[in-house]
Protein backbone atom coordinates (compact mmCIF):
# COMPACT_ATOMS: atom_id res chain seq x y z
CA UNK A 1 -28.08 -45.82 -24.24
CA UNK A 2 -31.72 -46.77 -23.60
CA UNK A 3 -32.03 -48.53 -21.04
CA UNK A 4 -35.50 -51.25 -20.25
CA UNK A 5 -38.34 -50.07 -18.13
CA UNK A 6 -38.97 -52.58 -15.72
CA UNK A 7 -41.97 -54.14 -14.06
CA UNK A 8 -42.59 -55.16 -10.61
CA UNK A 9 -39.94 -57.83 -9.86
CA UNK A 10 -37.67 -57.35 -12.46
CA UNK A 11 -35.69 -54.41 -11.50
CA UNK A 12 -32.79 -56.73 -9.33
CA UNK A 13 -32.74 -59.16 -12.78
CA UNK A 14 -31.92 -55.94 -14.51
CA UNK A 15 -29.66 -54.57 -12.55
CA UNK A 16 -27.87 -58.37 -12.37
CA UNK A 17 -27.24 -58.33 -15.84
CA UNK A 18 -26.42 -54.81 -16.39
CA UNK A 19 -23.22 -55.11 -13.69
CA UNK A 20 -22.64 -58.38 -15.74
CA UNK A 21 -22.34 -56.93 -19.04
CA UNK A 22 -20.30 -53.64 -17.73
CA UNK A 23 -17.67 -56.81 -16.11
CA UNK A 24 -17.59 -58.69 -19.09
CA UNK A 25 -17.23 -55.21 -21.33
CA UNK A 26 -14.13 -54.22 -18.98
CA UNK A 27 -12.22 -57.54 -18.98
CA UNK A 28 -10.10 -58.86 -22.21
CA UNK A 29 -11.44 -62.66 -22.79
CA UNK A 30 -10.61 -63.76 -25.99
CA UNK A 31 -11.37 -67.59 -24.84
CA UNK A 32 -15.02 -66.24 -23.94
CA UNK A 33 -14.45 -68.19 -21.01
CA UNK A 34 -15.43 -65.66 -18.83
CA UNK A 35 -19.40 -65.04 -19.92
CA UNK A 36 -20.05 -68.96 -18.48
CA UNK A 37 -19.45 -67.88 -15.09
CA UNK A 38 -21.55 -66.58 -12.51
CA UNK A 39 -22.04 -62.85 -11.05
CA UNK A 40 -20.25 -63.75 -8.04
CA UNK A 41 -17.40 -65.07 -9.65
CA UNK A 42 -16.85 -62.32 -12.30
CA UNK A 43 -16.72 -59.70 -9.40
CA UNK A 44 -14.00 -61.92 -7.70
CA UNK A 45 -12.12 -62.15 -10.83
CA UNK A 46 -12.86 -58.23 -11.79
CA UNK A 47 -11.75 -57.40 -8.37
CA UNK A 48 -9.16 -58.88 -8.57
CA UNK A 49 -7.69 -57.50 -12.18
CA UNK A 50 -9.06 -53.84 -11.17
CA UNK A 51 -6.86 -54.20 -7.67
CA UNK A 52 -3.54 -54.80 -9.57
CA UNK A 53 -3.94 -50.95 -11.33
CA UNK A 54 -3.63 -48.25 -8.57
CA UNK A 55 -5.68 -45.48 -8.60
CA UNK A 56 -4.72 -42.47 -9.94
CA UNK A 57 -4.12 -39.54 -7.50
CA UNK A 58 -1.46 -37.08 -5.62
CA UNK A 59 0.03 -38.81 -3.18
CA UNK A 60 2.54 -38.10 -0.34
CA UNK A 61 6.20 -40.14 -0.98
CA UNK A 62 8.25 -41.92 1.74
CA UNK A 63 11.47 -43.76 1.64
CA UNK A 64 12.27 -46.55 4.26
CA UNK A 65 15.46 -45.69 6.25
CA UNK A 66 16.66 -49.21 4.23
CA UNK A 67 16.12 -47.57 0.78
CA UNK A 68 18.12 -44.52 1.38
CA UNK A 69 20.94 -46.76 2.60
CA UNK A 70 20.93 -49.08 0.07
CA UNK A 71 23.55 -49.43 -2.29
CA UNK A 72 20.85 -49.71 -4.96
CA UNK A 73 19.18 -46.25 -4.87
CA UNK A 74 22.13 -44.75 -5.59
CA UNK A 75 22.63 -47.03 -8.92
CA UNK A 76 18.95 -45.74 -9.97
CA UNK A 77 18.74 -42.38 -8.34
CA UNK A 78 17.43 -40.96 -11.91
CA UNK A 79 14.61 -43.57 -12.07
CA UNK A 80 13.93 -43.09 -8.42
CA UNK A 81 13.37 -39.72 -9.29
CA UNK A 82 11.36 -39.50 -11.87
CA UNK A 83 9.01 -41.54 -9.61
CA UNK A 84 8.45 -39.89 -6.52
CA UNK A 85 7.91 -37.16 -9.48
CA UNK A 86 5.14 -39.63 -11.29
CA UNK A 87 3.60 -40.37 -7.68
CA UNK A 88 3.68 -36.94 -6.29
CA UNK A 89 2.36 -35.20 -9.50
CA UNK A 90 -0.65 -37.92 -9.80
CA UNK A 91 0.29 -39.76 -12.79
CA UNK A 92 -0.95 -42.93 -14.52
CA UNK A 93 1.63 -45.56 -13.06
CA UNK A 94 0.85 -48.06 -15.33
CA UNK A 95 3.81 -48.17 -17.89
CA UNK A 96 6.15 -49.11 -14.63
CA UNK A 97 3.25 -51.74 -14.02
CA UNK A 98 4.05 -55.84 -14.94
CA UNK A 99 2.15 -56.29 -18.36
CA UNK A 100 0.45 -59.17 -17.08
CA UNK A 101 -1.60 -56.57 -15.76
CA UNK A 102 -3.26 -56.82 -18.92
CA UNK A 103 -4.62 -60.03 -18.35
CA UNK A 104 -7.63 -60.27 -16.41
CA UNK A 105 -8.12 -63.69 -16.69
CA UNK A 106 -6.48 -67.10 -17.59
CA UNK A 107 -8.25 -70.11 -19.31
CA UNK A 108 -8.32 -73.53 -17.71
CA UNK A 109 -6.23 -74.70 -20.70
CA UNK A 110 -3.40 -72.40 -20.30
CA UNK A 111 -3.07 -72.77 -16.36
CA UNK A 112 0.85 -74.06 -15.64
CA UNK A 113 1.28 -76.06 -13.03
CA UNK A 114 2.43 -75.25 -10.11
CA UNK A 115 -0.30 -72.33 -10.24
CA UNK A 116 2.05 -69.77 -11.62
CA UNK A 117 -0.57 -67.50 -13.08
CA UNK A 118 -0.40 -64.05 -14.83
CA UNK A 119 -3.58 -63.43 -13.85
CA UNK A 120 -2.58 -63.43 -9.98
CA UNK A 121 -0.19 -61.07 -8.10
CA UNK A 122 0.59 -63.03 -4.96
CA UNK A 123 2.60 -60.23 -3.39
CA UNK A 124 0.09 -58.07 -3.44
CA UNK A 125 -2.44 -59.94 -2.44
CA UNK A 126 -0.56 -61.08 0.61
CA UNK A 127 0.67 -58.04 1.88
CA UNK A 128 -0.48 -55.23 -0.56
CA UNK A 129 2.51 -54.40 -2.07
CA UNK A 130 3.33 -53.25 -5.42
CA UNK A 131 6.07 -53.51 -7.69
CA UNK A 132 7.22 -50.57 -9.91
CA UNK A 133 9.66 -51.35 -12.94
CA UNK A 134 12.34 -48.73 -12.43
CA UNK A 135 12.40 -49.01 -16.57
CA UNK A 136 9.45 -47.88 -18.56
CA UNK A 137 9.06 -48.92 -22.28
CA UNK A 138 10.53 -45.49 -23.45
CA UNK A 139 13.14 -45.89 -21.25
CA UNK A 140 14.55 -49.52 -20.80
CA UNK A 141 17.03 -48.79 -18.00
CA UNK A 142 16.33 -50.19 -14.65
CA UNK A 143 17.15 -53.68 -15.69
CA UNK A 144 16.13 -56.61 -13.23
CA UNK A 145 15.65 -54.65 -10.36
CA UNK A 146 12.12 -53.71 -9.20
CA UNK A 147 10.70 -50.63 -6.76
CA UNK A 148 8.46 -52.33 -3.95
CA UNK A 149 6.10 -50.07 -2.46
CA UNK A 150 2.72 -49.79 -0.79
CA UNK A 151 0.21 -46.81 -1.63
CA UNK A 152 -2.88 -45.87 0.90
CA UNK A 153 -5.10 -43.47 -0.69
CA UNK A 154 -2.72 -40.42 0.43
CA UNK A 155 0.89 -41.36 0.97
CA UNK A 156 2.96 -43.93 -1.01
CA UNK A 157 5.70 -45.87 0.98
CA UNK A 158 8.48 -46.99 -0.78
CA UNK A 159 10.29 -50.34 0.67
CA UNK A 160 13.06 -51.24 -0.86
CA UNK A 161 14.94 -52.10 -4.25
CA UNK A 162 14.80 -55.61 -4.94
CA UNK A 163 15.70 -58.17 -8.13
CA UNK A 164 12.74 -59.25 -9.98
CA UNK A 165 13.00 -62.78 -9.55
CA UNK A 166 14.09 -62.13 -5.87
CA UNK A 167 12.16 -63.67 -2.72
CA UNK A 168 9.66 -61.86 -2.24
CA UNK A 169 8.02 -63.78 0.51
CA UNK A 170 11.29 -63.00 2.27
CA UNK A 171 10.33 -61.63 6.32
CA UNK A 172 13.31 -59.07 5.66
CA UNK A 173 10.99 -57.06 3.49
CA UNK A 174 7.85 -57.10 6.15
CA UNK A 175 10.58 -56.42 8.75
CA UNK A 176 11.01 -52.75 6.72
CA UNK A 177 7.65 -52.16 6.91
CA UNK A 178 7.31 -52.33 10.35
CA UNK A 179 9.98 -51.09 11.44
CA UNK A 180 9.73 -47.93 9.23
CA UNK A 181 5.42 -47.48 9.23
CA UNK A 182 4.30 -49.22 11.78
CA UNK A 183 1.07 -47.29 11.53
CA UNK A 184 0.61 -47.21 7.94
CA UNK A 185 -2.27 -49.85 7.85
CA UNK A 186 -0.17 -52.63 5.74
CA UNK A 187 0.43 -54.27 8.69
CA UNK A 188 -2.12 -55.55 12.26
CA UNK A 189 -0.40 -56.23 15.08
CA UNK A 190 -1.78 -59.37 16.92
CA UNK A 191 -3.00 -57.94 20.28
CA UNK A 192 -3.53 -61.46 21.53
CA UNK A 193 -0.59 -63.25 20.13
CA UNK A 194 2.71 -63.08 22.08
CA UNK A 195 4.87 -64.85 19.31
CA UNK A 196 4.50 -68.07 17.14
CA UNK A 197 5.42 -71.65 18.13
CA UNK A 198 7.61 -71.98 15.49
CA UNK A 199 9.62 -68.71 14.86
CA UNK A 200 12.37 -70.65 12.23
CA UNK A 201 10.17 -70.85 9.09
CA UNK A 202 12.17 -69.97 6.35
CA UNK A 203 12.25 -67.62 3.68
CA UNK A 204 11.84 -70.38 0.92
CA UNK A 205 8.36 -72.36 3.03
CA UNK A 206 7.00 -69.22 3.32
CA UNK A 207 6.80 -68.64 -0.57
CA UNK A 208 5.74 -72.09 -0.83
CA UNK A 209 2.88 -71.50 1.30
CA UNK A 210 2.59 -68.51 -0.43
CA UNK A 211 2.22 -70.05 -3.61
CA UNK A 212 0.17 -72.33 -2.10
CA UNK A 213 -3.06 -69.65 -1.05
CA UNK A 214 -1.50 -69.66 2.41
CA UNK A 215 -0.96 -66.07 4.52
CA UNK A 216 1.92 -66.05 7.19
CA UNK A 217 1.76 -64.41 9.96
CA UNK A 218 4.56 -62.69 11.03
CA UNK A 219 7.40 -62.59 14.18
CA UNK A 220 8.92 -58.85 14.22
CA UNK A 221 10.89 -57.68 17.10
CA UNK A 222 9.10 -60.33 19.86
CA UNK A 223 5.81 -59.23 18.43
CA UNK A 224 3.12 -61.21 15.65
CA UNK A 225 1.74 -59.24 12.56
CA UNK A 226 -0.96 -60.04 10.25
CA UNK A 227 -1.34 -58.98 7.14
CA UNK A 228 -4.14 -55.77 6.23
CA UNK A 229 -4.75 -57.43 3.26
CA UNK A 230 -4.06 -61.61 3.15
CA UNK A 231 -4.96 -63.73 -0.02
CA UNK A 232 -7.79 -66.53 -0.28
CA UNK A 233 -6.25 -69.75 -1.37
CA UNK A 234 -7.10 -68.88 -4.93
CA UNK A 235 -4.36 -66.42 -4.79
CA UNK A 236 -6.66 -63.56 -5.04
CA UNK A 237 -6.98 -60.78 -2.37
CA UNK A 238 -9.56 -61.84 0.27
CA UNK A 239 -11.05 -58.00 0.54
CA UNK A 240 -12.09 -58.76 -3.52
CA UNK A 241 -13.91 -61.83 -2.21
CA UNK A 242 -15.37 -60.07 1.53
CA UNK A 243 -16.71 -57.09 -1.09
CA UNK A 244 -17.61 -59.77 -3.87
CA UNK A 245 -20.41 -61.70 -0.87
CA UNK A 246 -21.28 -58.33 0.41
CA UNK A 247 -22.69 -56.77 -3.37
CA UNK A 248 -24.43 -60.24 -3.79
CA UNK A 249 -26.06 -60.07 -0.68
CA UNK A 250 -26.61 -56.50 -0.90
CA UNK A 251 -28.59 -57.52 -4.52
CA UNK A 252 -30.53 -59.96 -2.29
CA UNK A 253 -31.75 -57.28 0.03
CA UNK A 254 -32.59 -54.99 -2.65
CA UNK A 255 -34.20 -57.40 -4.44
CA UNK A 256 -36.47 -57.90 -1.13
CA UNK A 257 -37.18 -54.10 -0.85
CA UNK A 258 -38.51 -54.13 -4.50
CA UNK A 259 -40.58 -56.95 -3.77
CA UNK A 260 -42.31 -56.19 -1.04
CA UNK A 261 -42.74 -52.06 -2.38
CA UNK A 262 -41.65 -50.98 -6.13
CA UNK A 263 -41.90 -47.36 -5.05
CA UNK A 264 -39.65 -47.48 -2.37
CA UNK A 265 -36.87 -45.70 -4.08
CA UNK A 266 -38.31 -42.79 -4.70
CA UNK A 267 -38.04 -41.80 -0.74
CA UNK A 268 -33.62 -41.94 -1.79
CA UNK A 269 -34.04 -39.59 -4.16
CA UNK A 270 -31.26 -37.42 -3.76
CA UNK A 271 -30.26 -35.46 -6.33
CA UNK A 272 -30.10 -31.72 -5.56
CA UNK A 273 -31.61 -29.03 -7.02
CA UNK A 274 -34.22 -31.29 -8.74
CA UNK A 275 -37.65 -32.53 -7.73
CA UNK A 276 -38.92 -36.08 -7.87
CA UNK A 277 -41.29 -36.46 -10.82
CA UNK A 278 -45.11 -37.05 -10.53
CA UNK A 279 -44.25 -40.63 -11.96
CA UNK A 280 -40.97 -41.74 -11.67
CA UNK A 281 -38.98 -44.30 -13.80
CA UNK A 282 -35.99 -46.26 -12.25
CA UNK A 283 -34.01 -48.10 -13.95
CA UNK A 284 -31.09 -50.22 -13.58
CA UNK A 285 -27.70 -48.54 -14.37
CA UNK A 286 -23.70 -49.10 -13.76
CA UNK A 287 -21.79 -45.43 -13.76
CA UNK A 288 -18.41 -44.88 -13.03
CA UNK A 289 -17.84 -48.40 -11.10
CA UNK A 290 -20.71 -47.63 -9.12
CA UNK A 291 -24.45 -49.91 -9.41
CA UNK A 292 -27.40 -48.33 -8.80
CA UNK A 293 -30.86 -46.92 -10.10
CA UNK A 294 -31.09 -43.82 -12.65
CA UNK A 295 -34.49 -41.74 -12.83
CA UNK A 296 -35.07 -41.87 -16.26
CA UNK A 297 -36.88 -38.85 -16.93
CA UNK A 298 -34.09 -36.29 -14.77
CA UNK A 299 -31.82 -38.66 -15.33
CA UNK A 300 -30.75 -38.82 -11.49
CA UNK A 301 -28.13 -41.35 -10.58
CA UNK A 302 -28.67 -42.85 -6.95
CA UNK A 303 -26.14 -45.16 -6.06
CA UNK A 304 -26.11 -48.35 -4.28
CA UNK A 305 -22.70 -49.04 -4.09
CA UNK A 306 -19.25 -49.49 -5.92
CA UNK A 307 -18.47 -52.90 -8.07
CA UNK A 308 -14.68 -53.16 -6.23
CA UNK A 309 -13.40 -52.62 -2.74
């Protein structure tokens, strides 16, 4: 790909549209809905499709005390296997994924009301929890029960065994987290907050306020919990918006450094092994989910920071 030399000033209006094109490239739009909004929005939206797909790596498995007990896992022990197998090994979870998972974005016209949309996992923008179809499309069995679980970069923590269509707002499911990881990072404890005014909220208000763009907080055993994670009204995971405000304002800084110095780059320079040419050539460039500047002529990579959180 050839990429644009730039002139003085330009090199933030490149770099702008390049992360603009490599959104709009990613995400299926067939209402081309998507290209009339702005940067800021698109990384929201991006954010949020990319953070429904879990990354793909070995990680350690756990079972709640609940799981093990339940009645369920013994009714699915071969898809439970097969897995902690999947999980373990590193594997592409995605056939056990919902295939709404597909859809990165929903036009106006096809919005239901209430806000039901495919676009939007509510669950796991609340709390950060997936859920794993215990059937795959090669093998159907599992029917209408789902695996919910929560991954952290190294361990995966499997909750329970629940019916699709099930609660899932419930406070019985938090109440396994806690009570099984309290330290796994799904959960903050509210240091200041010695329990909530009104501890009989039930199941059914909180998915309402759930539904509604509203987090919960949590009464566990005579002490409060917060969400890690927690949803903007939208429905979307507030982390996508924090890291969506912190790349626009990080493009606002940048966009100062290049003003007031073009050459200031090439004091980063940090590839190894390679010397800074006499003249150098940035130029905008998105690689691997990551924005930045590429030195045309060694064709050094320096980034400035990833497009998701």
């Amino acid at each position: 790909m050839t990429l644009p030399s730039l002139g003085e000033g330009a090199f933030i209006v490149g770099l702008r549209e390049m992360i603009r094109d490599h959104l709009l490239g990613k995400m299926p739009d067939p209402s081309g809905e998507l290209a009339q909004r702005d940067l800021q929005e698109l990384l929201v939206i991006y954010g949020n499709w990319r953070g429904r797909y879990m990354a793909v790596r070995p990680r350690q498995v756990h079972e709640s005390r609940e799981l093990q007990a339940s009645s369920k896992r013994s009714k699915h022990i071969p898809a439970l296997h097969a897995i902690r197998t999947e999980i373990e090994t590193g594997q592409d979870m995605m056939p056990r994924l919902s295939r709404r998972v597909r859809d990165a974005y929903v036009p106006e016209g096809e919005r239901p009301h209430p806000p039901y949309r495919r676009d939007r996992d509510l669950l796991l923008a609340d709390w950060g929890i997936y859920h794993l179809h215990l059937g795959t499309k090669k093998c159907k069995s599992g029917g209408d029960d789902v695996l919910l679980a929560y991954f952290t970069r190294h361990d995966a923590f499997l909750i329970d065994i629940r019916v699709h269509r099930d609660n899932w707002a419930s406070v019985s499911l938090m109440k396994i987290v806690v009570r099984n990881w309290p330290g796994n990072g799904a959960v903050l404890e509210a240091r200041s907050g010695i329990g909530l005014e009104d501890g009989t909220i039930s199941d059914s208000d909180r998915l309402a306020y759930r539904q509604a763009g509203v987090t919960m907080p949590l009464e566990i055993d005579g002490k409060v919990y917060l969400p890690a994670a927690g949803q903007t009204c939208s429905g979307t995971p507030m982390a996508v918006t924090e890291h969506a405000n912190v790349l626009m304002h990080r493009l606002r800084e940048l966009d100062s450094r290049f003003t007031e110095d073009l050459r200031w780059l090439d004091g980063c320079f940090g590839c190894e092994r390679q010397s800074l040419p006499e003249q150098p050539d940035w130029r905008p460039y998105v690689h691997e989910e990551q924005y930045g500047a590429l030195e045309w002529q060694t064709h050094c990579f320096v980034p400035f920071g990833p497009l998701t959180p």
